[in-house]
Protein backbone atom coordinates (compact mmCIF):
# COMPACT_ATOMS: atom_id res chain seq x y z
CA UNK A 1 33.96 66.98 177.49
CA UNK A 2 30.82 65.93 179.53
CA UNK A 3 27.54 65.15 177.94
CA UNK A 4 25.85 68.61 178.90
CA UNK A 5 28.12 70.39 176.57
CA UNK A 6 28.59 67.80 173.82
CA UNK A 7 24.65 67.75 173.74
CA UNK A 8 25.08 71.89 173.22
CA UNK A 9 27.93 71.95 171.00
CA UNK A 10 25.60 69.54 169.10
CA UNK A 11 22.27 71.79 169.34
CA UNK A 12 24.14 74.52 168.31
CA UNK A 13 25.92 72.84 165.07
CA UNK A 14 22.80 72.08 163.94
CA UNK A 15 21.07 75.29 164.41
CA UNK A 16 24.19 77.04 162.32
CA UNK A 17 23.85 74.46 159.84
CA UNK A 18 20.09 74.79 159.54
CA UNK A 19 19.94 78.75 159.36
CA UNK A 20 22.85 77.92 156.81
CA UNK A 21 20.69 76.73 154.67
CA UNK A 22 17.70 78.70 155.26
CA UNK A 23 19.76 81.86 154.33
CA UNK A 24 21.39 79.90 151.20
CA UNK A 25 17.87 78.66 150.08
CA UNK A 26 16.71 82.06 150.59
CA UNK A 27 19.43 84.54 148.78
CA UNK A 28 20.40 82.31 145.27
CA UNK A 29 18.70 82.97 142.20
CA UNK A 30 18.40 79.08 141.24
CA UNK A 31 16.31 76.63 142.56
CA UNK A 32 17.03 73.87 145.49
CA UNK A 33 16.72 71.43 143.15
CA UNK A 34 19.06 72.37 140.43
CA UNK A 35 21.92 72.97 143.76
CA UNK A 36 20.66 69.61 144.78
CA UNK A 37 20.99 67.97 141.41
CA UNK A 38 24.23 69.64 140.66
CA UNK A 39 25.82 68.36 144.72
CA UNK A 40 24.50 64.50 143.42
CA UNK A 41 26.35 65.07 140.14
CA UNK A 42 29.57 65.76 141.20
CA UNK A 43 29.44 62.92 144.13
CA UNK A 44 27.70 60.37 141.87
CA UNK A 45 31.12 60.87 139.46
CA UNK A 46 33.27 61.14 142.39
CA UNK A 47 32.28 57.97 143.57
CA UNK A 48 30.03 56.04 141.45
CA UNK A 49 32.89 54.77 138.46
CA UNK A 50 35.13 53.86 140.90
CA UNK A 51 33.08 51.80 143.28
CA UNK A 52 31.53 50.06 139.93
CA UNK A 53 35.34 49.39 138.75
CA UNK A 54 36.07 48.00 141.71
CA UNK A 55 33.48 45.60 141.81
CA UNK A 56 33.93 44.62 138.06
CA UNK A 57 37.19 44.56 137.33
CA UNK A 58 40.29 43.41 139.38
CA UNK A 59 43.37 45.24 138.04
CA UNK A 60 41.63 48.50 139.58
CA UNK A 61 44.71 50.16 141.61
CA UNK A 62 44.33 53.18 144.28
CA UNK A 63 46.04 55.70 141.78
CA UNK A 64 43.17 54.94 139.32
CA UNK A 65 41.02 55.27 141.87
CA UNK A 66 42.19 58.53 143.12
CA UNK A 67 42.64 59.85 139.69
CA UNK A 68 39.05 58.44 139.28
CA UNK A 69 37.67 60.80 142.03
CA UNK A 70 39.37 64.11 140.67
CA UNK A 71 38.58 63.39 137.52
CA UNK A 72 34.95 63.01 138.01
CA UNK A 73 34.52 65.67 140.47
CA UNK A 74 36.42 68.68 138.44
CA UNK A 75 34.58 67.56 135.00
CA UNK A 76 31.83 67.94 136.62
CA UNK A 77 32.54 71.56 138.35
CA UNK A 78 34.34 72.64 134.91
CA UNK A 79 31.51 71.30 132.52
CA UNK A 80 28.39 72.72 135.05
CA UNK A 81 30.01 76.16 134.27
CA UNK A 82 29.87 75.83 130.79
CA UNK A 83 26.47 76.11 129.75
CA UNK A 84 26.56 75.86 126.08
CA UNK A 85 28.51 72.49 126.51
CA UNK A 86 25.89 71.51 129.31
CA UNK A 87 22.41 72.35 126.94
CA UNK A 88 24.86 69.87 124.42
CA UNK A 89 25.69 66.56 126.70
CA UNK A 90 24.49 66.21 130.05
CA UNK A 91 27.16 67.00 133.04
CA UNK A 92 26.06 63.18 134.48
CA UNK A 93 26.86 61.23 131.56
CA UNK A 94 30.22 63.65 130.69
CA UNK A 95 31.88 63.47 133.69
CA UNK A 96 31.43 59.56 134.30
CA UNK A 97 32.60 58.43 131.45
CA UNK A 98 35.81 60.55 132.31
CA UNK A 99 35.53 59.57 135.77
CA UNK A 100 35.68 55.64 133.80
CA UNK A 101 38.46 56.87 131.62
CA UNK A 102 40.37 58.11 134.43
CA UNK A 103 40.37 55.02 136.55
CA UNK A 104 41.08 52.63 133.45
CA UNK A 105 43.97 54.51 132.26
CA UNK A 106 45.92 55.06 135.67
CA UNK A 107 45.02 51.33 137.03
CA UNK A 108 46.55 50.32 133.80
CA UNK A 109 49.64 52.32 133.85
CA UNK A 110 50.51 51.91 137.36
CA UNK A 111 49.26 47.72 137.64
CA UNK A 112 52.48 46.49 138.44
CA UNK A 113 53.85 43.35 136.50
CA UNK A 114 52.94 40.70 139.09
CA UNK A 115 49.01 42.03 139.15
CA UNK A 116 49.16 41.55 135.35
CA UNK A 117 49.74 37.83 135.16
CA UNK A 118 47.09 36.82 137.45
């Protein structure tokens, strides 16, 4: 592919993806922010609990991890739907402490013996 056409396949990509959003931002009923707040929420529990258990704590395995991600990420798509739960606890502080729960658990059931003696 020569540079002529990656620089258009590149123009146009971002033209898509900027009318994208112009149509999005103009069509829902809720406001940037709240879409905004609720795309940081569900990558903040995604990401954040496992990244701070791996820095903390050193029996953290990939399936806790993993489980880690999912966890955080569907608590915070299932709980953001349920508004009576959401007006309760906030979706931020619900789905990391699963996301923290989730990554403890698994990295303890699936450390293997050797891991746990060091």
């Amino acid at each position: 592919m020569g540079d002529r056409a990656l620089l258009r396949g590149s123009r146009i990509i971002t033209i898509v993806v900027g009318l994208t959003g112009f149509i999005i931002a103009l069509t829902s009923d809720k406001l940037i922010f709240s879409m905004v707040s609720y795309a940081w929420a569900g990558l903040g529990s995604s990401f954040g609990p496992a990244v701070l258990l791996l820095l903390t704590w050193k029996k953290v395995t990939w399936q806790g991890v993993i489980a880690g991600m999912v966890t955080g990420f569907t608590s915070t798509v299932i709980w953001s739907e349920l508004p009576a739960l959401d007006a309760q606890i906030s979706v931020r502080f619900v789905s990391w402490v699963l996301a923290i729960l989730a990554v403890w658990i698994v990295s303890r059931l699936t450390c293997s013996n050797s891991r746990k003696t060091r």
